[in-house]
Protein backbone atom coordinates (compact mmCIF):
# COMPACT_ATOMS: atom_id res chain seq x y z
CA UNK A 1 -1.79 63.72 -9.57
CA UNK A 2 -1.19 60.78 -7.45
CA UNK A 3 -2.79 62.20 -4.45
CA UNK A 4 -5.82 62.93 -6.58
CA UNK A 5 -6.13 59.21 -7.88
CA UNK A 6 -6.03 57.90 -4.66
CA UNK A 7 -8.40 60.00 -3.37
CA UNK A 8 -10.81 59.07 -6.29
CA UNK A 9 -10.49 55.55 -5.89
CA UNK A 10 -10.63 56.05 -2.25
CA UNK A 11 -14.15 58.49 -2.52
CA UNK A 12 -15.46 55.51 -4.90
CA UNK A 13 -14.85 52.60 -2.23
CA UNK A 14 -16.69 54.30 0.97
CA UNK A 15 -19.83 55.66 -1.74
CA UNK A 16 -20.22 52.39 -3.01
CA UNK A 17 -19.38 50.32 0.68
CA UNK A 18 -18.43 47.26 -0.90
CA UNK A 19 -15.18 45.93 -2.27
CA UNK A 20 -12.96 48.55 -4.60
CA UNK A 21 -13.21 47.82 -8.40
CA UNK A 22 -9.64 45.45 -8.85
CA UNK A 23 -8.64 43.73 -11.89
CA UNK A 24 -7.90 40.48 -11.94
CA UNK A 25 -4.11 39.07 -12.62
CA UNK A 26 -2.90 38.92 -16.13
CA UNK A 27 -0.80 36.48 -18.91
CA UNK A 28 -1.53 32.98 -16.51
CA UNK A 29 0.62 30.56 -17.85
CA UNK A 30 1.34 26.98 -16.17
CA UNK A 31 4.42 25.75 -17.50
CA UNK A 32 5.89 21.62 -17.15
CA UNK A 33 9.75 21.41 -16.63
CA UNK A 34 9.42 17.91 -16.71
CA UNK A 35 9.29 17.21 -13.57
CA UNK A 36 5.84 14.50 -13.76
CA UNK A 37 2.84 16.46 -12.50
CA UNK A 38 4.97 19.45 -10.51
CA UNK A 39 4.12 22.58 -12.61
CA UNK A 40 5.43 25.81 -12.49
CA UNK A 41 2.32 28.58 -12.57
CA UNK A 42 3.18 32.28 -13.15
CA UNK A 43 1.12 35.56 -14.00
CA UNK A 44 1.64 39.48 -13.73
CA UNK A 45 -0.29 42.59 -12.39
CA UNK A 46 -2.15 44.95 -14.07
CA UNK A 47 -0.43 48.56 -14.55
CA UNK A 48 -2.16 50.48 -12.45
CA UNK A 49 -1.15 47.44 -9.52
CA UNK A 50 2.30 48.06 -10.37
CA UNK A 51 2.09 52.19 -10.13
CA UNK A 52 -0.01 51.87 -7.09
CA UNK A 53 2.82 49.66 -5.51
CA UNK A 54 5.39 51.43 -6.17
CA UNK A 55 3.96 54.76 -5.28
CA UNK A 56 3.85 53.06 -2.02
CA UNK A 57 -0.19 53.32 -2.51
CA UNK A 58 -1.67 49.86 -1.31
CA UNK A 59 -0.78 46.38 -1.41
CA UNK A 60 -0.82 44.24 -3.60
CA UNK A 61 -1.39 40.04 -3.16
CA UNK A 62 -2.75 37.30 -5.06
CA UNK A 63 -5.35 34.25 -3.82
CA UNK A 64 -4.48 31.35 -5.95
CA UNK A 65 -6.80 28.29 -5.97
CA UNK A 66 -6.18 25.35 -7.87
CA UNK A 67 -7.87 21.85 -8.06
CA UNK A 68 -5.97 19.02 -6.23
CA UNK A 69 -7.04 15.67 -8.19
CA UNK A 70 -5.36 13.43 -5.90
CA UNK A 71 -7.43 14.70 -3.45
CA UNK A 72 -10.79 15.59 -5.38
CA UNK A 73 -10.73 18.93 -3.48
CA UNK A 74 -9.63 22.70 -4.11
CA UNK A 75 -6.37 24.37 -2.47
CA UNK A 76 -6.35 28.07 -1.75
CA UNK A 77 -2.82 30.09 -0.75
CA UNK A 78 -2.30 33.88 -0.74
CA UNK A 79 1.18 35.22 -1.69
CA UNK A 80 2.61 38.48 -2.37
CA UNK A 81 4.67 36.37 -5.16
CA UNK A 82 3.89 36.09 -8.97
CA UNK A 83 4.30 32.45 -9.45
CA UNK A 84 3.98 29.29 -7.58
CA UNK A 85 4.86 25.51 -7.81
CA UNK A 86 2.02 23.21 -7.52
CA UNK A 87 0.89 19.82 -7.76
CA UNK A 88 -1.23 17.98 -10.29
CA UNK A 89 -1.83 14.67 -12.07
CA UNK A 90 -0.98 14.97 -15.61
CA UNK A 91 -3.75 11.96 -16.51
CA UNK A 92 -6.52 14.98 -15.05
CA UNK A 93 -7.35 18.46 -16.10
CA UNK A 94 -5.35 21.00 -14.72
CA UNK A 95 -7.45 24.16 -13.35
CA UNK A 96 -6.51 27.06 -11.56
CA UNK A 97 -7.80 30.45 -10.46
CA UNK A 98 -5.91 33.38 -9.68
CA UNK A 99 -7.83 36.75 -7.64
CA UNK A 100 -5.95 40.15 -7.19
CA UNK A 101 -6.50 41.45 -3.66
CA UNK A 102 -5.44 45.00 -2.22
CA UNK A 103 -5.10 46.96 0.73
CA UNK A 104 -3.60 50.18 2.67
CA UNK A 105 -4.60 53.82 1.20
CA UNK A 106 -5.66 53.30 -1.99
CA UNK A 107 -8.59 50.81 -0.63
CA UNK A 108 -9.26 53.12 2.18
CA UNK A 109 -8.13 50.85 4.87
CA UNK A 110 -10.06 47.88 4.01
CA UNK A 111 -9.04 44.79 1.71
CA UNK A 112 -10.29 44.67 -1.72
CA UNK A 113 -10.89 41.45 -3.85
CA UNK A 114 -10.99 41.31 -7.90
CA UNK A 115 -14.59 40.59 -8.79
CA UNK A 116 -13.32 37.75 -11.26
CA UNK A 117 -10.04 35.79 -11.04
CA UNK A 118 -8.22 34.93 -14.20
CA UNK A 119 -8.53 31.23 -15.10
CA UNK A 120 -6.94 28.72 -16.72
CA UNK A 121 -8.04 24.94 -17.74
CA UNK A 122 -6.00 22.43 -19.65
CA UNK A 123 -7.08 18.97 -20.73
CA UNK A 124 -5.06 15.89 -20.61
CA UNK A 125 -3.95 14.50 -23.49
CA UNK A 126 -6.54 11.65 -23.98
CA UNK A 127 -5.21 9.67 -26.76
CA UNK A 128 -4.11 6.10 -26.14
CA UNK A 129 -5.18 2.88 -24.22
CA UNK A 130 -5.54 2.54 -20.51
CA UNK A 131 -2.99 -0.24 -20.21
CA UNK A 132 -1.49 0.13 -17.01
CA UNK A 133 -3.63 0.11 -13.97
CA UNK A 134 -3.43 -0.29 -10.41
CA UNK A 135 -0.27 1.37 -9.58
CA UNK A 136 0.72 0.69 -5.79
CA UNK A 137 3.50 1.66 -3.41
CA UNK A 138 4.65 0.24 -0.45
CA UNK A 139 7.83 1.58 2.14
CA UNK A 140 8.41 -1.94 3.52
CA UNK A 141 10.25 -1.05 7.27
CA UNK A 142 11.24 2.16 6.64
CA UNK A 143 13.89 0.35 4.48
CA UNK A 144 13.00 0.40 1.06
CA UNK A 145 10.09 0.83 -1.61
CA UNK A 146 8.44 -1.11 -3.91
CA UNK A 147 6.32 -0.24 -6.38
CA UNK A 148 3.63 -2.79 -8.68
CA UNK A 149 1.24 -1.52 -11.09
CA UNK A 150 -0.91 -4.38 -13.79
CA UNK A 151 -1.62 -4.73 -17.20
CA UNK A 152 -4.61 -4.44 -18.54
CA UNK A 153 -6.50 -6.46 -20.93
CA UNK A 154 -6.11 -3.27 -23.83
CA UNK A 155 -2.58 -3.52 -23.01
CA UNK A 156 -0.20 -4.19 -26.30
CA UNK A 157 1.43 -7.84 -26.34
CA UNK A 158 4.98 -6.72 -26.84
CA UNK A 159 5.20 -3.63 -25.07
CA UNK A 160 6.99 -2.66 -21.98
CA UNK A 161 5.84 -0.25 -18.95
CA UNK A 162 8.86 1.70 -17.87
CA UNK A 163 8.78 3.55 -14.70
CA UNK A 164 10.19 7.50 -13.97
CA UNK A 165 10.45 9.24 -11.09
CA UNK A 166 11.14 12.74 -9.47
CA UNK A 167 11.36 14.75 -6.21
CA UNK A 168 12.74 18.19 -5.22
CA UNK A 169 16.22 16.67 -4.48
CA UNK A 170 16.20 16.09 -8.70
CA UNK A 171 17.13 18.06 -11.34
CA UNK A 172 15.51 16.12 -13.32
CA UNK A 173 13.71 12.73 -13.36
CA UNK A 174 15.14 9.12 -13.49
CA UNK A 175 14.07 6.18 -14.16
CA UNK A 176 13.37 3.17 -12.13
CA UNK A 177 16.68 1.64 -10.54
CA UNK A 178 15.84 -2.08 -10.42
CA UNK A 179 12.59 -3.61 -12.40
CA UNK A 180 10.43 -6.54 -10.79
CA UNK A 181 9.71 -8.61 -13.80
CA UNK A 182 6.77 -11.31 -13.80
CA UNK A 183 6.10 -13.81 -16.71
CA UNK A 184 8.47 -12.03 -18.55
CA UNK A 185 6.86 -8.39 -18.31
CA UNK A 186 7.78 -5.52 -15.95
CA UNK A 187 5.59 -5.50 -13.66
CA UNK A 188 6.93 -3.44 -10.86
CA UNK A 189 10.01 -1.12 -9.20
CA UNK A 190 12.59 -2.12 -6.60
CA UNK A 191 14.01 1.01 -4.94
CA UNK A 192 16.72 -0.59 -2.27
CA UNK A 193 19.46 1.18 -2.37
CA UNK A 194 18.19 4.50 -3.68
CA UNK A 195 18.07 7.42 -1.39
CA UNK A 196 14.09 8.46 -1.22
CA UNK A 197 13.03 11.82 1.02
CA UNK A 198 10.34 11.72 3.50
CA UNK A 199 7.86 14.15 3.81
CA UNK A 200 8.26 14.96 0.62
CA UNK A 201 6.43 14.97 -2.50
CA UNK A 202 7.44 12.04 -4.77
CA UNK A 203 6.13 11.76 -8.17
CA UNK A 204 6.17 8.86 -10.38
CA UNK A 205 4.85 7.93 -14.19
CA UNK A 206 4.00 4.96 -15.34
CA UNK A 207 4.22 4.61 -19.36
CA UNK A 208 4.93 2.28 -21.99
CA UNK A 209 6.53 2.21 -25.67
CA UNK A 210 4.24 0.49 -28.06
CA UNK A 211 2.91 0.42 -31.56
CA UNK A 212 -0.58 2.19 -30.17
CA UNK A 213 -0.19 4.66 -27.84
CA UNK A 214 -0.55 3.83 -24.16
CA UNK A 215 -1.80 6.71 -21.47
CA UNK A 216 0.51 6.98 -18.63
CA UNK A 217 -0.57 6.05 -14.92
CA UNK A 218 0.38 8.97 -12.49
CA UNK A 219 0.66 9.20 -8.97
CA UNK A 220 2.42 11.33 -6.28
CA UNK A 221 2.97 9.99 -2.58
CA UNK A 222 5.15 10.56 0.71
CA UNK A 223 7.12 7.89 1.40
CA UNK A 224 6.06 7.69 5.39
CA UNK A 225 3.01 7.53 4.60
CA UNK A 226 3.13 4.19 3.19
CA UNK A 227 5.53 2.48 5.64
CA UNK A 228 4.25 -1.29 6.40
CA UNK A 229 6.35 -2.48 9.10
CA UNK A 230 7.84 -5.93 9.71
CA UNK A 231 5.30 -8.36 10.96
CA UNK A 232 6.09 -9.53 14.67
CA UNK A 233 7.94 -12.35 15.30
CA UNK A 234 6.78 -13.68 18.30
CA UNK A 235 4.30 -13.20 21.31
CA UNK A 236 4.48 -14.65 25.11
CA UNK A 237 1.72 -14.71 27.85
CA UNK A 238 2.01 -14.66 31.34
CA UNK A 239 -0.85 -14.86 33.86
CA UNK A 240 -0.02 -12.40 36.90
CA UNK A 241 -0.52 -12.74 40.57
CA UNK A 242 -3.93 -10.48 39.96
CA UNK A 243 -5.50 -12.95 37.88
CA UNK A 244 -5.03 -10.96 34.59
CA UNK A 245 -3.36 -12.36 31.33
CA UNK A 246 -0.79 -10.29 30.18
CA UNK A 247 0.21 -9.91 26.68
CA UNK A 248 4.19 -9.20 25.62
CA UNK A 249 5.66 -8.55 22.63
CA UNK A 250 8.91 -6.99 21.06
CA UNK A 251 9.10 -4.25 18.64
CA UNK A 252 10.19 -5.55 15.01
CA UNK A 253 13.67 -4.62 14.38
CA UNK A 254 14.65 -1.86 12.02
CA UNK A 255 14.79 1.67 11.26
CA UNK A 256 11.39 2.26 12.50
CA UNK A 257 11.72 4.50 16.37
CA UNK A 258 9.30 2.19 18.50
CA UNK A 259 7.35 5.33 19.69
CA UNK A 260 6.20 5.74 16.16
CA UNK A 261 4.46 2.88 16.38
CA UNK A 262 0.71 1.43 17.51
CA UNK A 263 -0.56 -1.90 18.28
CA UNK A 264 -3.53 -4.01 17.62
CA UNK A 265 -4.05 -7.28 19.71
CA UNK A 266 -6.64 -9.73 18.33
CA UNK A 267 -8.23 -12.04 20.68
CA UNK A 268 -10.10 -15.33 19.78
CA UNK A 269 -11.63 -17.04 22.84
CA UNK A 270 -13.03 -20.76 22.33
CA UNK A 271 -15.25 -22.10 24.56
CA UNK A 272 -15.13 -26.52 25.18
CA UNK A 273 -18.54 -26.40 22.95
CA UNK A 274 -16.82 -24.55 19.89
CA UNK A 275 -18.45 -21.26 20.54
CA UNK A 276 -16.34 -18.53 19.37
CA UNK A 277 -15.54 -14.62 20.33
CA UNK A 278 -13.36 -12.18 18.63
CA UNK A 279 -12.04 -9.05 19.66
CA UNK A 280 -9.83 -6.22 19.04
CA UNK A 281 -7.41 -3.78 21.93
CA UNK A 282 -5.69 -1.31 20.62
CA UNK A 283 -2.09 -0.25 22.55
CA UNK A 284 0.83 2.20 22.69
CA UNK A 285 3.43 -0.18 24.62
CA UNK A 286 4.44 -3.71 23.89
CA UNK A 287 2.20 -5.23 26.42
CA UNK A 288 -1.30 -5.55 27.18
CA UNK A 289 -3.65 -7.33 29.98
CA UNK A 290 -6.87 -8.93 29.53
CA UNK A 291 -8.86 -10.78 31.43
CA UNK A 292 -8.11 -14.45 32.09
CA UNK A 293 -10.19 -16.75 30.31
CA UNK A 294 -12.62 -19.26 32.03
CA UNK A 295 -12.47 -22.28 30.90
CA UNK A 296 -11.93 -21.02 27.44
CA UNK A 297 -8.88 -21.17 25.32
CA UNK A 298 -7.51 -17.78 24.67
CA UNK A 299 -5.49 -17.29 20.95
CA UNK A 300 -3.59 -13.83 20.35
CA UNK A 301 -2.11 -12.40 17.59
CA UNK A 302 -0.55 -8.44 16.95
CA UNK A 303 0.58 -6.52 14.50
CA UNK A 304 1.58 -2.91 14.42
CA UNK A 305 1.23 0.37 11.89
CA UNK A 306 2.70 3.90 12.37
CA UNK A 307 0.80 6.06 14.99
CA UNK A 308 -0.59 10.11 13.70
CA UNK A 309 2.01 11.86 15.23
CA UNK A 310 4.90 9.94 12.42
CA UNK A 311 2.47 9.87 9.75
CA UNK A 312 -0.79 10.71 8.07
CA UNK A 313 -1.37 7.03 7.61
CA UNK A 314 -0.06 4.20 7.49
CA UNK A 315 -0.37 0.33 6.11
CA UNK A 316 -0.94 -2.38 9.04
CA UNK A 317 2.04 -5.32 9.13
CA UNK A 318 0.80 -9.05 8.97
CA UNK A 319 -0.21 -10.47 12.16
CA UNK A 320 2.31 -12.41 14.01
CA UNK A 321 1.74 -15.94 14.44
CA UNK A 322 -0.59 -17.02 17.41
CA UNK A 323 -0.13 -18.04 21.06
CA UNK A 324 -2.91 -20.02 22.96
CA UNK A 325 -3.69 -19.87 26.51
CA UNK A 326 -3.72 -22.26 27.99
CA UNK A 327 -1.45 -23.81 25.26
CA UNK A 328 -2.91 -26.40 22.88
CA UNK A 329 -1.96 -29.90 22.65
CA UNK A 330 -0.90 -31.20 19.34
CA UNK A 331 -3.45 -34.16 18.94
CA UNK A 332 -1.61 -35.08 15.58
CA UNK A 333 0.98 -36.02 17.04
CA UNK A 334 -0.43 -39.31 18.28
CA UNK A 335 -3.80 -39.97 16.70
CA UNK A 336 -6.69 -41.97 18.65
CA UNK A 337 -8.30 -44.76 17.10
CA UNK A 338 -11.30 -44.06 17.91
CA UNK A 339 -11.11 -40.54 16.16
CA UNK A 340 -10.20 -42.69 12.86
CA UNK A 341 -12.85 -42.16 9.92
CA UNK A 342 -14.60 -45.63 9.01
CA UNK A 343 -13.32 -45.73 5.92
CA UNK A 344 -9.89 -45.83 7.42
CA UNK A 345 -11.57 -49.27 9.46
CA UNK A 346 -12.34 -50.87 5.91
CA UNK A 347 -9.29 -50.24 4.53
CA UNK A 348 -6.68 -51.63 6.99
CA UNK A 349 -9.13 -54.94 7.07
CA UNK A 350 -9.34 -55.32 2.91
CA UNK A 351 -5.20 -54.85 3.22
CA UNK A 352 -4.88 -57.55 5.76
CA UNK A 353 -7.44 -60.01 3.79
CA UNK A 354 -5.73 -59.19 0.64
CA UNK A 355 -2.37 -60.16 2.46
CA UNK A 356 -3.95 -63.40 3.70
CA UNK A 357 -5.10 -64.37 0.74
CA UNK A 358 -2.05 -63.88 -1.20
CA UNK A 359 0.05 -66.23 1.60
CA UNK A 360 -2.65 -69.08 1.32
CA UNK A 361 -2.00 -69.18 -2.47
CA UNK A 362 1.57 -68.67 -2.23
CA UNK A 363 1.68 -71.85 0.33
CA UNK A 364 -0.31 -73.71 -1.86
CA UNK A 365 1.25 -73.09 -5.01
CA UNK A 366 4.40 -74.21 -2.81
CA UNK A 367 3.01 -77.40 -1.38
CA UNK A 368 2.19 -78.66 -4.41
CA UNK A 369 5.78 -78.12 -5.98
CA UNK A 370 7.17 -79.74 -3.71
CA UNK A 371 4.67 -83.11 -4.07
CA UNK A 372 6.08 -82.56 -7.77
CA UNK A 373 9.40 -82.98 -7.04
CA UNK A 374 8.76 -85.85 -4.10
CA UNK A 375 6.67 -88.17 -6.56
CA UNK A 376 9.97 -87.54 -9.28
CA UNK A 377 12.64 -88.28 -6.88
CA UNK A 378 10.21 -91.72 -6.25
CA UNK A 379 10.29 -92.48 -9.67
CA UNK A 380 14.40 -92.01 -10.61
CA UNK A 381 14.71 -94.44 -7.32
CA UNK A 382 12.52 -97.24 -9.01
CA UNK A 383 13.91 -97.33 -12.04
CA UNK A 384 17.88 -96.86 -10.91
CA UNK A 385 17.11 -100.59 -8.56
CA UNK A 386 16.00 -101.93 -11.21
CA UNK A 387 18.99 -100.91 -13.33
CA UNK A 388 21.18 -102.64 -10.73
CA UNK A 389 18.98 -105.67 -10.24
């Protein structure tokens, strides 16, 4: 009976020369264990599948495609499995597509597809205010992550955004360790001292407790893919016996390897007229030449990010302070007169008229005192000889 159902399905795939007739999956089901976005999707085969399976017949897989909304794109796998673990954010709808495909005997040799796949579409839960926006991550040094998000205008005045997290090293997810609070509000998550996985799928939730409901703010990320490393501390330049200007730096200290890392030099040249030229070199080592500058002054700066072969990307570290060749003077330091404004002029000559002024009145407000007290003295002497006389 067996060998006479193959045979017929067999007979029906070469007269028709296209794909066998294969029904699709059945009972799709997505399933959330909590875990903020990582969902558990599972389905089963059709009967005659199963018999054919077991009867050693064909085999049996399963192309699964679901829609990635972090990336705006669709993701395809095959497996021989009934369920799979995906990836979604919770704040988008959640689709995905499952096809049967066979092959061996009972397709005649070939690999055939289901016609339709079964399909499955769930809508976020819409209700609520968008009161958290912005939500940002950075893995400062390799050393530790922070986390800021904003609030929104529609945001509630009292309420309070809390923070949850979760990767496969969880059981189940936690909340946010340390809180950066601004004006009185959380506004952020400090994760020093918590253990975080790299290249690993980390999902976090932003939400808040409030009279009116407030939508929560997903996101999942890889922590190396969001390293910003320190910002250089300083640069030197030599000039070399060639006539070159070379360009030296140290790596910034840290758990960063230095091979991970690229540079970017930035070059503004100044010419005696003010006439300015920028340009960017791009390097692998902590050095660089260019050519020397004539009779231009030369100011560098670098700063570093994590090269493809560590990470997918990366966030560029501040620039480290400049260095000039050849090295500026510091014309504050003793200021020419002739380089003072004229207003500074009329101000140092009202002072020194105002000072004038005020010692002429003070001498003659003085003189006159003492006249005062000359003509009184005068007049006690007259009238104590006449006393004796």
């Amino acid at each position: 009976m067996a060998g006479k159902s193959s045979l017929t399905l067999v007979f029906f795939c070469i007269l028709k020369l296209v794909h066998c007739k294969v029904d699709p999956p059945r009972d799709l089901v997505i399933t959330d264990p909590g875990h903020l976005g990582n969902l558990e999707i599972h389905w089963s085969s059709s009967q005659e599948h199963i018999r054919m399976k077991e009867l050693g017949q064909c085999s049996v897989k399963y192309e699964l495609h679901y829609y990635d909304s972090y990336s705006s794109s669709w993701t395809s796998i095959r497996t021989s499995q009934t369920s799979f673990r995906a990836q979604f954010d919770l704040a988008q709808e959640v689709k995905v597509c499952v096809y049967t495909l066979i092959s061996g005997e009972c397709a005649g040799g070939t690999t055939a597809k289901s016609k339709n796949c079964t399909e499955v579409t769930e809508k976020p839960d819409r209700a609520g205010v968008d009161g958290i926006q912005d939500l940002t991550c950075v893995y400062y040094n390799m050393e530790h992550m922070v986390c800021r998000w904003k609030r929104s205008s529609k945001m509630p005045v009292r309420s309070q955004a809390a923070l949850h997290y979760w990767h496969r090293g969880l059981a189940h997810a936690k909340e946010c360790p340390r809180y950066v609070i601004s004006e009185g509000f959380r506004s952020g998550c400090n994760f020093s001292g918590t253990e975080l996985p790299t290249f690993s799928d980390i999902n976090l939730c932003v939400n808040a407790s409030a009279a009116r409901p407030v939508r929560a703010l997903y996101s999942s990320l890889q922590i190396q893919n969001i390293v910003k490393p320190k910002a250089i501390g300083e640069v030197h330049v030599e000039t070399g016996a060639d006539g070159q200007l070379r360009v030296l730096w140290d790596s910034p200290s840290g758990r960063i390897p230095q091979h991970c890392l690229q540079w970017e030099v930035q070059e503004r040249r100044e010419s005696h007229d003010g006439e300015q030229t920028m340009r960017q070199s791009t390097s692998t080592e902590t050095a660089l030449t260019l050519s020397l500058p004539d009779n231009e002054t030369s100011c560098l700066s670098v700063r570093s990010m994590l090269n493809k072969y560590c990470a997918a990307r990366s966030l560029w570290s501040d620039w480290s302070p400049p260095v000039c060749y050849p090295e500026k003077t510091d014309s504050t330091s003793a200021p020419r007169w002739d380089m003072l404004p004229e207003y500074m002029y009329i101000t140092v000559i009202v002072i020194v008229a105002v000072l004038v002024l005020g010692l002429c009145l003070w001498t003659a407000v003085t003189l006159r005192r003492l006249r005062q007290v000359k003509t009184r003295d005068s007049s006690f002497s007259s009238l104590f000889d006449k006393s004796l006389a």
